[in-house]
Protein backbone atom coordinates (compact mmCIF):
# COMPACT_ATOMS: atom_id res chain seq x y z
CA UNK A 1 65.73 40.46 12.28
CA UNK A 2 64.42 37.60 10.34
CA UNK A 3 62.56 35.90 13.12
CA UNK A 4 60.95 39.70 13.74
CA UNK A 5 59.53 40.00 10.04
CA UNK A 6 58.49 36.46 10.39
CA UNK A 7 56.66 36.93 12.95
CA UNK A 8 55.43 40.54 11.85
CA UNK A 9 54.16 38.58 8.57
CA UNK A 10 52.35 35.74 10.48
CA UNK A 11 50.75 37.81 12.99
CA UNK A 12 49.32 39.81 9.89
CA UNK A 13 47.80 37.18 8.16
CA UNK A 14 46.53 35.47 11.48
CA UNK A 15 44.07 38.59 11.81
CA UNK A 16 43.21 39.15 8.28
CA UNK A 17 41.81 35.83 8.42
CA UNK A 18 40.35 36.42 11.99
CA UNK A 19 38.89 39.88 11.07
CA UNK A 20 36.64 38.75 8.00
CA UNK A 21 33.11 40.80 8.20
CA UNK A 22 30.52 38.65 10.07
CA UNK A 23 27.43 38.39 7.78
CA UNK A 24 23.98 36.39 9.14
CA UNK A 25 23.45 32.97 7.80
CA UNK A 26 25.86 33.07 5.41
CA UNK A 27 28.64 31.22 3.98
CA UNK A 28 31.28 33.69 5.66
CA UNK A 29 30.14 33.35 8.86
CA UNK A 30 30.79 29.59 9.50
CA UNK A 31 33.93 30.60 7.67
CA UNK A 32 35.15 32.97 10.40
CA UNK A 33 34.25 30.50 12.89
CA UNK A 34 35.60 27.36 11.86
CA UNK A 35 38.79 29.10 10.61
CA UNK A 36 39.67 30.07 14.91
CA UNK A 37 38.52 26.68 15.78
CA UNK A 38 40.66 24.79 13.30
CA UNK A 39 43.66 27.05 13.83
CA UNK A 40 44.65 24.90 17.06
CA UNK A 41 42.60 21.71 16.87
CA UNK A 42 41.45 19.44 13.68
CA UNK A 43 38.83 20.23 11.76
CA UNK A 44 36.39 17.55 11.90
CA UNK A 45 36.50 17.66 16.02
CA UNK A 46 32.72 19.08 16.74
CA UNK A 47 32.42 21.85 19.97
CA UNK A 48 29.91 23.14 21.72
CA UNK A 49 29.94 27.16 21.10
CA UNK A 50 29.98 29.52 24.01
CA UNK A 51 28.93 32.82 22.53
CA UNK A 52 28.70 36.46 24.02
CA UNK A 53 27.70 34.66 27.41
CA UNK A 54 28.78 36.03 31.19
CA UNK A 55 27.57 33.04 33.14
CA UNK A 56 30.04 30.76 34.81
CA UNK A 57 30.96 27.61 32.88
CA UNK A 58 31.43 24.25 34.29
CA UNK A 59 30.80 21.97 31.59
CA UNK A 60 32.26 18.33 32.31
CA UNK A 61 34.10 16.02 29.29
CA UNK A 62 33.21 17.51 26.20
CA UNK A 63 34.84 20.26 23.80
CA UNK A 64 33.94 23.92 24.20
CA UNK A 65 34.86 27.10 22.16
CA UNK A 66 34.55 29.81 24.18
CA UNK A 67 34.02 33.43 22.37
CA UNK A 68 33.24 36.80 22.75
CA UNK A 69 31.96 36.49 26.48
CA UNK A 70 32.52 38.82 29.10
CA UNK A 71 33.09 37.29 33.01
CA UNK A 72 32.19 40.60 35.62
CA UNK A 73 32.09 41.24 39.22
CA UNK A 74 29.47 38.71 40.05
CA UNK A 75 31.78 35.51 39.37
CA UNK A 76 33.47 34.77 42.98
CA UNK A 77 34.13 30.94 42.38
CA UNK A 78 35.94 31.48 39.05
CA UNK A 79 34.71 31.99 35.20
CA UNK A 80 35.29 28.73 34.03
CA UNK A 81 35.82 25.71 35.97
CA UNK A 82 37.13 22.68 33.81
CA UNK A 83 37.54 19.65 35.15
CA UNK A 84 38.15 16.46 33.18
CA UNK A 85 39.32 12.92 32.77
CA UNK A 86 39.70 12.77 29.52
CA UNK A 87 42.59 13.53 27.12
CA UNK A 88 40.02 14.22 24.39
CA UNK A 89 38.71 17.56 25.71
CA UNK A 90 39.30 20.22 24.05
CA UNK A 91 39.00 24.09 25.19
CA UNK A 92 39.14 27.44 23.33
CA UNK A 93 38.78 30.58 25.00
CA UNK A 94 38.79 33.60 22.50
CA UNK A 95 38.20 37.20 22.26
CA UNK A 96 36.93 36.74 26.06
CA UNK A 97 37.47 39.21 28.92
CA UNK A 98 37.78 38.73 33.05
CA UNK A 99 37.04 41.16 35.02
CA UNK A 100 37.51 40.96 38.79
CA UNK A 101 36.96 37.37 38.77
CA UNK A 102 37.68 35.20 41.66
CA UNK A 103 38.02 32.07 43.33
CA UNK A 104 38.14 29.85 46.33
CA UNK A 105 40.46 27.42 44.61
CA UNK A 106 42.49 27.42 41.94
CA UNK A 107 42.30 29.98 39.03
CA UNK A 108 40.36 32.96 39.97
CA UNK A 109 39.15 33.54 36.35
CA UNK A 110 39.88 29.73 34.76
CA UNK A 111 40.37 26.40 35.91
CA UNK A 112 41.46 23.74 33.84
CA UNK A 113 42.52 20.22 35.14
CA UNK A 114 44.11 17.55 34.45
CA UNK A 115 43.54 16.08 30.76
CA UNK A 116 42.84 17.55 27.43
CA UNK A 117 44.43 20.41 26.07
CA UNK A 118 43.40 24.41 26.49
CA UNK A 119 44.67 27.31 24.54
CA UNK A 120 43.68 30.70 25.70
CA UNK A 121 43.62 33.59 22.61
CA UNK A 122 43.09 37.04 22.73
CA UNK A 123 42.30 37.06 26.40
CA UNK A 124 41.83 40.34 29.02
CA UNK A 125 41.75 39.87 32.31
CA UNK A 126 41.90 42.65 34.88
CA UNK A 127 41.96 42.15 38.79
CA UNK A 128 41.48 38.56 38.89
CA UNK A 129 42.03 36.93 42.13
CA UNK A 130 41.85 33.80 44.94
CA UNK A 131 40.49 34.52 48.13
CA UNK A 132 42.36 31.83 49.78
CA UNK A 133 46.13 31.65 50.52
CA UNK A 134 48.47 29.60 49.17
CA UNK A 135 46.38 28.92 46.09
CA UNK A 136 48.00 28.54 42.58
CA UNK A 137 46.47 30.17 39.77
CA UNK A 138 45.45 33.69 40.69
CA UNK A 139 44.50 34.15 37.41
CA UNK A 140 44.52 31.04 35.82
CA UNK A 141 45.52 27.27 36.73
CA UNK A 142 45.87 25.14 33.21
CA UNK A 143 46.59 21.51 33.94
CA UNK A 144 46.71 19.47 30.69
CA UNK A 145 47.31 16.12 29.34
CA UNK A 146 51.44 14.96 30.08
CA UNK A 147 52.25 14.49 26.44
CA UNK A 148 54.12 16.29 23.95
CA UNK A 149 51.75 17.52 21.45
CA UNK A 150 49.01 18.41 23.61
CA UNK A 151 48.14 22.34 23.78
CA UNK A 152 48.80 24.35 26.78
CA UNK A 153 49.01 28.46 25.42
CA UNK A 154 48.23 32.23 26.39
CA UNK A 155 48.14 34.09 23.04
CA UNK A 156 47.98 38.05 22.08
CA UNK A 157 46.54 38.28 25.98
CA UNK A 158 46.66 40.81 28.37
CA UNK A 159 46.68 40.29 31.95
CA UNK A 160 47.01 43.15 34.33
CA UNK A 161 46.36 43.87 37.92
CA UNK A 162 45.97 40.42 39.44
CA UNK A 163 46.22 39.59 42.97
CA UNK A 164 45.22 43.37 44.20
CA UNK A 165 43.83 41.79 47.50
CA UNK A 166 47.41 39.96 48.05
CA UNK A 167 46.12 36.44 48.37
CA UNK A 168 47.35 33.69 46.25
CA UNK A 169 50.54 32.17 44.93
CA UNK A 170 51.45 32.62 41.24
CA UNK A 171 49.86 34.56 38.88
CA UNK A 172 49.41 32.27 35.82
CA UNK A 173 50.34 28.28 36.17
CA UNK A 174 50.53 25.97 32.95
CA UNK A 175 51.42 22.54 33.61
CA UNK A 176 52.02 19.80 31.12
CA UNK A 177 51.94 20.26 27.55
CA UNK A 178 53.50 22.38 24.86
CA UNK A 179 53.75 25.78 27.25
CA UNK A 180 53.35 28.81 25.03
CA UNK A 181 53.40 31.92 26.24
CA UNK A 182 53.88 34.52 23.52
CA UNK A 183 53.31 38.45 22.47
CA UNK A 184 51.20 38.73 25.53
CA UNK A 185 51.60 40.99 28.76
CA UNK A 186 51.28 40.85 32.30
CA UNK A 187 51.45 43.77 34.16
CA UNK A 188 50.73 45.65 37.82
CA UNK A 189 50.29 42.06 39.80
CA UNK A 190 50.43 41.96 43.36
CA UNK A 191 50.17 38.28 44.12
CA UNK A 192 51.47 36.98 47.63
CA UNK A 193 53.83 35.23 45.61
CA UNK A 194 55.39 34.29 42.01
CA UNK A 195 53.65 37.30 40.54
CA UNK A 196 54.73 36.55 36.86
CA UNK A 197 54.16 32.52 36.48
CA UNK A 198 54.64 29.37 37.08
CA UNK A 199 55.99 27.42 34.11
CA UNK A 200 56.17 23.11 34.58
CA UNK A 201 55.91 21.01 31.44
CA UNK A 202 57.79 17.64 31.93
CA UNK A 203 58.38 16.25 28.68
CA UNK A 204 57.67 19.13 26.25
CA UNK A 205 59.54 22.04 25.24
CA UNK A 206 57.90 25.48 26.35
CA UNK A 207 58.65 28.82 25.15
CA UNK A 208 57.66 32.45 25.60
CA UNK A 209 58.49 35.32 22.92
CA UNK A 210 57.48 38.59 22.20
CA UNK A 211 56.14 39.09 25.49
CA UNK A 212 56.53 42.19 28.34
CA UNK A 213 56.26 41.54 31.98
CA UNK A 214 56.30 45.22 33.94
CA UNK A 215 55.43 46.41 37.49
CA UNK A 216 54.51 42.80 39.14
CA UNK A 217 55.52 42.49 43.03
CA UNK A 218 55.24 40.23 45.75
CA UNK A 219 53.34 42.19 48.30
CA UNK A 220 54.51 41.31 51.46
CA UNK A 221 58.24 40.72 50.05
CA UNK A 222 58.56 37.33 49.51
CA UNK A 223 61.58 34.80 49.29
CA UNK A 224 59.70 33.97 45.23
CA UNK A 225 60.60 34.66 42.33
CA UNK A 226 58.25 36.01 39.91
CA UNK A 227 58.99 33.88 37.12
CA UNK A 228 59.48 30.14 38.34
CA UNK A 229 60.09 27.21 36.39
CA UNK A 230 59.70 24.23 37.97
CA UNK A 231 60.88 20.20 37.37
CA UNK A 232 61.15 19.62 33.58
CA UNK A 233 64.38 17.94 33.42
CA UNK A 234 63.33 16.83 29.93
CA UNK A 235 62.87 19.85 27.87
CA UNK A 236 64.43 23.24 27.73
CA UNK A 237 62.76 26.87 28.46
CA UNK A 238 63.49 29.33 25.81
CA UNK A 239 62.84 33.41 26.48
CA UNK A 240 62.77 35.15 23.59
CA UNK A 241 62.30 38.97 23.01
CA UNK A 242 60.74 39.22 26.00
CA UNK A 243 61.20 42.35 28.39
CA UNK A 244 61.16 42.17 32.21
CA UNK A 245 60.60 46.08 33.73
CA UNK A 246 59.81 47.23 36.78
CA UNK A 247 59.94 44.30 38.34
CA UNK A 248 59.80 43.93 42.49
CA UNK A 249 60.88 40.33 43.63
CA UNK A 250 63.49 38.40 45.95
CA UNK A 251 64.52 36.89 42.50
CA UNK A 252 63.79 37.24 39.48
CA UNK A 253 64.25 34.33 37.33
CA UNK A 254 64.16 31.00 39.22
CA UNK A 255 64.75 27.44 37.75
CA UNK A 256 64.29 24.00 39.62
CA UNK A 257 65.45 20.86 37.75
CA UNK A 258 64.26 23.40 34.31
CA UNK A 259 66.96 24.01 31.48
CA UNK A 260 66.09 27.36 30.95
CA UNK A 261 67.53 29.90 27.80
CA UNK A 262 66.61 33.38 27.42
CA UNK A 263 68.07 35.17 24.70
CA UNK A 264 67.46 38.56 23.04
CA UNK A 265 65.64 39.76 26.03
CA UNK A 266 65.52 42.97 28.06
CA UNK A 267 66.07 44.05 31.47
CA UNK A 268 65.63 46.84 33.29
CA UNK A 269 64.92 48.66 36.43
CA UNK A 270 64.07 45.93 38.21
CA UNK A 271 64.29 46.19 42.44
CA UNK A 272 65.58 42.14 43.23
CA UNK A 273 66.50 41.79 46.63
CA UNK A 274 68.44 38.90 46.05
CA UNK A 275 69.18 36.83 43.01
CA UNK A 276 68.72 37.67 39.04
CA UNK A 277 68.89 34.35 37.96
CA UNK A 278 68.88 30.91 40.32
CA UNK A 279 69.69 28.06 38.61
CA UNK A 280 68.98 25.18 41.21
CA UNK A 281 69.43 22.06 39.71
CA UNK A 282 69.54 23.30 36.10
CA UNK A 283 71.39 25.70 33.92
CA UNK A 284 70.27 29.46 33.11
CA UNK A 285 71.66 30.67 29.67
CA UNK A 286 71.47 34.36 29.15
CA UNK A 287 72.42 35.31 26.10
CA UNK A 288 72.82 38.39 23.58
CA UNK A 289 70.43 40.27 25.92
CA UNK A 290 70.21 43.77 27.78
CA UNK A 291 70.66 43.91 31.88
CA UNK A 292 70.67 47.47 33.41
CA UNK A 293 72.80 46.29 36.72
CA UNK A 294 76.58 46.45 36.12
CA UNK A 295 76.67 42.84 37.75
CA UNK A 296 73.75 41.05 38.28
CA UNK A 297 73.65 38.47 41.30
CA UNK A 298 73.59 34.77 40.53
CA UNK A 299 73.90 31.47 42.59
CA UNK A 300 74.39 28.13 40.85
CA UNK A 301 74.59 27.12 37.85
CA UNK A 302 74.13 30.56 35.53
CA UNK A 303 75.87 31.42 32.32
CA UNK A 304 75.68 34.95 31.07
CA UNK A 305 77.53 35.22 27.61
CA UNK A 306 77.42 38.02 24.43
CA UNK A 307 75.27 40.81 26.99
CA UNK A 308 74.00 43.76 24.94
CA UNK A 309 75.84 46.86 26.76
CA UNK A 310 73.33 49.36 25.09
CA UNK A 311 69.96 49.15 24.88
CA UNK A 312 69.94 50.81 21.28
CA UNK A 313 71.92 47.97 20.16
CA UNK A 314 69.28 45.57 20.18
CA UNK A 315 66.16 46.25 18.07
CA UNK A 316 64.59 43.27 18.33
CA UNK A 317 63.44 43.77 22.50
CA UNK A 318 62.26 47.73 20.63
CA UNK A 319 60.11 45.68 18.10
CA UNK A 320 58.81 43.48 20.88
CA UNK A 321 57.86 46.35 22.49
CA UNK A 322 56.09 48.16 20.00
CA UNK A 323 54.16 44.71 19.29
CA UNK A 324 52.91 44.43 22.96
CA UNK A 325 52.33 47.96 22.95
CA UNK A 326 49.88 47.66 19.77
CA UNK A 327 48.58 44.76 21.09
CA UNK A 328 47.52 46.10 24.83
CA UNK A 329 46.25 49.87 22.96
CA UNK A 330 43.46 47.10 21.09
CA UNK A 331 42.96 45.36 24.03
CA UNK A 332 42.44 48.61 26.31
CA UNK A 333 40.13 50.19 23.96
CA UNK A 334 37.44 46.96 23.93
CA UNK A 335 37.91 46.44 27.49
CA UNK A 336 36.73 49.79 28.31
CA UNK A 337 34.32 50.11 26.06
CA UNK A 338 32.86 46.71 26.77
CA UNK A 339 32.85 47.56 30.69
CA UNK A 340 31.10 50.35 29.95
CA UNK A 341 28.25 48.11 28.11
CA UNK A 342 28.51 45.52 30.99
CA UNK A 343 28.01 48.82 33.52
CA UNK A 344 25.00 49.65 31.97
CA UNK A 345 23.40 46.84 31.83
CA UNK A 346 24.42 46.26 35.41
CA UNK A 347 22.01 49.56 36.10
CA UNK A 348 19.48 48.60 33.69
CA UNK A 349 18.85 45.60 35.50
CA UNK A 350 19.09 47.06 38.80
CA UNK A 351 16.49 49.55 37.72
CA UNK A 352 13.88 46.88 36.00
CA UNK A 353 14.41 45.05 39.78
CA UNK A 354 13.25 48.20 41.34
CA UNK A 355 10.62 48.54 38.98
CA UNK A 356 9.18 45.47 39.40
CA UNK A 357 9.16 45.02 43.13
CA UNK A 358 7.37 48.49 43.21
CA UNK A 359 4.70 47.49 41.08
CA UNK A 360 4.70 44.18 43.51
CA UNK A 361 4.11 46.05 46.27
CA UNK A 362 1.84 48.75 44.63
């Protein structure tokens, strides 16, 4: 319960700093803006703001904080295309929402590859896609820098519905760099394959807490799994109060050459054709958590100790829960209210085109 209030505590402060009023050419405001900024990177690294935009960016080497924009129907060769060279570059993407997205390539909302770092915050991101198969990324592809410290995160995100048009292998990829993954959902994908993510980080630990994946499915079946983690001999995989529901898949967790722990975690009414857990190469530890199936199929090397026999038992997957749950309600409510605001301004401008080529031809 400790790690619960901890994290209860730090998430509360995190957005009582975030939420400070916004006041016009005033001190406060380039406090609320540096404050996000110099949460993940240092403080005296300049950027070049993004701000309440819905073009595509494809910037080149340079830092970019990305807020408040919202990506529509329009964008069919992805949101934001990074690609760089350099292990300087820095990206931020806050408070910034997809919405059917797509892609030829990689990342049918974001693309980011193969140096810097990139931390995603506060992100929505409904029916992304590729319109290619056997592309990675269907909603994102994040490629950064092969060192320990360097960034590679999905924060307080939701991502829902990706893949609808069942093209595309694996959902989100992060490659390289600290991997974290945490109080975020995804939810309702459909990829062609891996419909969760892809997790590969060689030399750095990666982790992913507080988090719910429900209702994701290969569609056709698949021999995937929808949560893969692949070739980091080097560092360990932790799972931590993190529920996996409804869940369609020829596995369900599958590990290549990946130490992998999950602990505290939830499970439950999931349809896996095959294998729960596949440890090929690499050792699954599930521990102290909750598995609906009286005996769970496993092949290699899998070790299933302390298992929760009643859900009610373990509070800490019900606080996770209600977390996510708060979390997606906010998320929900500005995502429909800002596609409302992108709809009609979608009309407006369809109706000042009309306008204009009948005075043209008046």
């Amino acid at each position: 319960m400790i790690k619960v209030e901890s994290l209860v505590w730090t998430l509360f402060l995190r957005n009582s700093y975030r939420h400070l009023p916004k006041f016009a050419n005033t001190s406060s405001c380039s406090i609320y803006f540096s404050y996000e900024w110099n949460e993940f990177y240092a403080r005296d690294l300049s950027n070049t703001p993004y701000e309440n935009n819905s073009s595509k960016l494809s910037p080149g080497d340079q830092n970019y904080y990305v807020k408040s924009c919202l990506f529509s129907e329009n964008i069919n060769s992805g949101a934001i295309n990074f690609t760089t060279k350099q292990d300087t570059t820095k990206l931020l993407v806050d408070e910034t929402q997809f919405l059917n997205c797509s892609n030829s390539g990689q990342g049918g909302s974001l693309y980011f590859s193969s140096e810097g770092e990139c931390v995603q915050d506060r992100i929505i991101s409904d029916s992304s896609k590729v319109t290619t198969t056997y592309t990675y990324g269907v909603y994102c592809y994040s490629d950064v820098s092969d060192k320990e410290s360097f960034q590679n995160k999905i924060l307080s995100s939701s991502i829902t519905k990706s893949g609808e048009n069942n093209l595309g292998d694996v959902n989100i990829y992060l490659k390289n760099g600290k991997i974290n993954f945490t109080n975020s959902n995804i939810s309702h994908s459909k990829c062609k394959g891996i419909s969760v993510s892809c997790f590969e980080s060689y030399l750095s630990d990666s982790k992913v807490l507080f988090s719910i994946f429900y209702d994701n499915k290969d569609k056709p079946p698949s021999d995937a799994a929808s949560v893969y983690l692949f070739y980091s001999p080097s560092s360990t995989i932790l799972f931590e109060a993190t529920n996996f529901q409804n869940i369609t898949d020829f596995c369900l967790v599958y590990a290549y050459k990946s130490p992998t722990n999950l602990t505290n975690c939830c499970f439950s009414n999931n349809k896996i054709s095959q294998y729960y857990f596949y440890g090929d190469s690499a050792k699954i530890t599930v521990d102290r958590c909750f598995i609906d199936e009286v005996d769970p199929k496993t092949t290699y090397t899998v070790e299933i100790t302390n298992r929760i026999q009643y859900l009610s038992n373990i509070d800490v997957c019900e606080i996770s829960y209600a977390l996510g749950y708060q979390n997606i309600n906010k998320f929900n409510k500005e995502y429909f209210e800002n596609i409302e605001k992108a709809r009609k301004y979608i009309n407006f401008s369809n109706i000042s085109t009309n306008f204009i080529n009948f005075t043209l031809n008046t």
